[in-house]
N, C-alpha and C. Protein backbone atom coordinates (compact mmCIF):
# COMPACT_ATOMS: atom_id res chain seq x y z
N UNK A 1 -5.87 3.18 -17.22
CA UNK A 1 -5.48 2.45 -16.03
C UNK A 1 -3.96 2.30 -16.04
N UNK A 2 -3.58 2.90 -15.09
CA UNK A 2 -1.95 2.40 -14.61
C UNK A 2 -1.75 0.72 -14.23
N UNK A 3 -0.79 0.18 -14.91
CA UNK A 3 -0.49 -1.11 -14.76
C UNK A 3 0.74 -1.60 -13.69
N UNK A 4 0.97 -1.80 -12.50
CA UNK A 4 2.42 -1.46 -11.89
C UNK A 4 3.10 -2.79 -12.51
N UNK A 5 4.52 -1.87 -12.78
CA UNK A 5 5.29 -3.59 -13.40
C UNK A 5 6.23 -4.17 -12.11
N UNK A 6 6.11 -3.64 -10.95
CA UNK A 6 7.20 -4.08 -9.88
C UNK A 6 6.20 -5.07 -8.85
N UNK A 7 6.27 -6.56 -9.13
CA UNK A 7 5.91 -6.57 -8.19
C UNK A 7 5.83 -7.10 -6.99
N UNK A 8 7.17 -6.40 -6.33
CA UNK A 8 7.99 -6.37 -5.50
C UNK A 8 6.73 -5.19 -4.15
N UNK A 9 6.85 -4.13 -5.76
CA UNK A 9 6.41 -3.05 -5.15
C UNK A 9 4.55 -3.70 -4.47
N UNK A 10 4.19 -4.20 -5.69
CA UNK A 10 2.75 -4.40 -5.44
C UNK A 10 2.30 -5.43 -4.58
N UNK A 11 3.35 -6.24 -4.35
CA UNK A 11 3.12 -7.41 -2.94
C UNK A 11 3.24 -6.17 -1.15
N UNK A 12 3.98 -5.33 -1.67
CA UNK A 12 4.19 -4.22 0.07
C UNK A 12 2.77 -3.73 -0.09
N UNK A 13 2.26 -3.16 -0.98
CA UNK A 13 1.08 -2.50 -1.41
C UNK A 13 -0.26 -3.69 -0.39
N UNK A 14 -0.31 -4.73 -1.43
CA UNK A 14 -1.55 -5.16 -0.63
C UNK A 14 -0.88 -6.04 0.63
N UNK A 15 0.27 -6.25 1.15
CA UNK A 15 0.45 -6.05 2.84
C UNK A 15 0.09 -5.36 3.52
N UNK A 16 0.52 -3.92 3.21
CA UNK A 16 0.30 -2.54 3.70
C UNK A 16 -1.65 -2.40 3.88
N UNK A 17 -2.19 -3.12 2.61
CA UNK A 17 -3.59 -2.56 2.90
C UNK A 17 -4.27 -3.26 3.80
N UNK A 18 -3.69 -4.76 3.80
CA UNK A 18 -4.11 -5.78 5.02
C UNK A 18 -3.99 -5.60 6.28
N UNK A 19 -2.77 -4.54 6.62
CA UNK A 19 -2.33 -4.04 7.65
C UNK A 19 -3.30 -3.27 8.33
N UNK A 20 -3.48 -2.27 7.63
CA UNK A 20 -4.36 -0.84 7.31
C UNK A 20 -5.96 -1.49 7.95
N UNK A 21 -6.55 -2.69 7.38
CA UNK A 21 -7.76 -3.12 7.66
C UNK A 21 -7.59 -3.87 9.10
N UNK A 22 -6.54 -4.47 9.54
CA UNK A 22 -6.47 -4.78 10.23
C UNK A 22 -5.82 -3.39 11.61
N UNK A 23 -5.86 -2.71 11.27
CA UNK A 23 -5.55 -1.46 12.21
C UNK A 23 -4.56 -1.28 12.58
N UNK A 24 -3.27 -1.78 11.88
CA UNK A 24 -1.96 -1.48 12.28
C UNK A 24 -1.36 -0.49 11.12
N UNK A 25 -1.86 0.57 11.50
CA UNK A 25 -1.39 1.66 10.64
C UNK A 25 0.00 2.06 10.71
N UNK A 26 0.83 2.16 12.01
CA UNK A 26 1.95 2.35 12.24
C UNK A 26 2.76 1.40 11.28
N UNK A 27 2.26 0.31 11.40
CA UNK A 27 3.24 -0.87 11.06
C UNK A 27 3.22 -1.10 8.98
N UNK A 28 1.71 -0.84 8.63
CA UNK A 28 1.71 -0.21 7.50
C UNK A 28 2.57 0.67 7.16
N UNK A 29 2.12 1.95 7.72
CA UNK A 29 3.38 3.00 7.11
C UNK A 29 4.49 3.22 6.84
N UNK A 30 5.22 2.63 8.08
CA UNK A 30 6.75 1.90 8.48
C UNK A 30 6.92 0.76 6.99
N UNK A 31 5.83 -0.47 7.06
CA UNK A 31 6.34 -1.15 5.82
C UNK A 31 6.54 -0.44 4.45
N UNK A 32 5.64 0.49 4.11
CA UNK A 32 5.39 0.87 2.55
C UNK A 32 7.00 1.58 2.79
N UNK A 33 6.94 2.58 3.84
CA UNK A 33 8.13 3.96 3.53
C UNK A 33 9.54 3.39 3.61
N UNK A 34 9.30 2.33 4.14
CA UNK A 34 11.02 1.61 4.10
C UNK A 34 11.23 1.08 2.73
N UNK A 35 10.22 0.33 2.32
CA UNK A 35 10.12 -0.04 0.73
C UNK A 35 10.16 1.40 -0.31
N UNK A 36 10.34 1.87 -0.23
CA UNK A 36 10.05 3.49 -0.83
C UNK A 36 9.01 3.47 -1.42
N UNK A 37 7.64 3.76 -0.78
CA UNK A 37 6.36 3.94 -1.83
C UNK A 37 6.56 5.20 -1.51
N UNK A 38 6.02 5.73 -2.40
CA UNK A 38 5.79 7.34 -2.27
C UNK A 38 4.38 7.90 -1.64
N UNK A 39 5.24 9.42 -0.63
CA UNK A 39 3.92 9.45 -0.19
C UNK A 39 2.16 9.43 0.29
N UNK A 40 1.91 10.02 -1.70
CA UNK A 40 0.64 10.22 -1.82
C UNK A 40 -0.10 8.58 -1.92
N UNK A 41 1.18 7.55 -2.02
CA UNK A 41 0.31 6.31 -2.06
C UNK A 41 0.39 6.06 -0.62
N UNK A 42 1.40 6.31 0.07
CA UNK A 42 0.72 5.65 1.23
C UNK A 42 0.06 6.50 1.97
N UNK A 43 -0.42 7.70 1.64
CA UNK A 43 -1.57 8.16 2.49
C UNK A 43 -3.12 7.28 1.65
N UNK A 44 -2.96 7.10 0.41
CA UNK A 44 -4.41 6.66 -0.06
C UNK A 44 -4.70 5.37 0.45
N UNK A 45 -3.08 4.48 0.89
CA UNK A 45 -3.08 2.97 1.16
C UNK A 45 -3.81 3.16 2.97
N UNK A 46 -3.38 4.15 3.45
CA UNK A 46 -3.89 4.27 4.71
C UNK A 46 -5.14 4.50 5.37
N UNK A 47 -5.43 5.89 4.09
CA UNK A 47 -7.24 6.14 4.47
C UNK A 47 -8.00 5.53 3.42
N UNK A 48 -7.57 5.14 2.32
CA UNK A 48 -8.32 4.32 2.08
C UNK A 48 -8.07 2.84 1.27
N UNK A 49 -7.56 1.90 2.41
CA UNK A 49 -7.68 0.51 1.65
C UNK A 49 -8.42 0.03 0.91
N UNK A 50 -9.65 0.06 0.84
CA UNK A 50 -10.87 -0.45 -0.11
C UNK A 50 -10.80 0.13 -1.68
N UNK A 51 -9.88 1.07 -2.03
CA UNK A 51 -9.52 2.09 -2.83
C UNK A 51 -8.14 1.54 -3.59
N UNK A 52 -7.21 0.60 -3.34
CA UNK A 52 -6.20 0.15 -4.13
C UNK A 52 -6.78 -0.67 -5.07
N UNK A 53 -5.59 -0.19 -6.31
CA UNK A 53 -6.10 -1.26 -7.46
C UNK A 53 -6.15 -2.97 -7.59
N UNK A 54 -7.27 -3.24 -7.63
CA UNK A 54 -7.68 -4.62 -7.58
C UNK A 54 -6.92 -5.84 -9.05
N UNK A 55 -6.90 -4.63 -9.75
CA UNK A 55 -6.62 -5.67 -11.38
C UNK A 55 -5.27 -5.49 -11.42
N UNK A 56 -4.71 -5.19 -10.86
CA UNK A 56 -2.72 -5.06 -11.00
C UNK A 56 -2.31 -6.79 -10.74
């Protein structure tokens, strides 16, 4: 298991997924990519929220 130590990073993360459930995908994407998440996370944060790590 990857542990994230930023978490700066991991508070945009579960915004972004709250976003995502709540259907503001635009506004998700826009948050993570200005924060610099990297791509492949915010496509997984997008299609699949239910899918981010819970124990971070």
């Amino acid at each position: 298991m990857i542990t994230r130590s930023n978490v700066s990073m991991e508070s945009t993360i579960k915004n972004a997924a709250e976003l995502t459930r709540a259907k503001q995908f635009k506004l998700a994407r826009k948050l993570m990519s200005d924060a610099g998440v990297c791509y492949f996370t915010i496509e997984r944060v997008l299609y699949e929220p239910h899918n981010i790590r819970s124990t971070d």
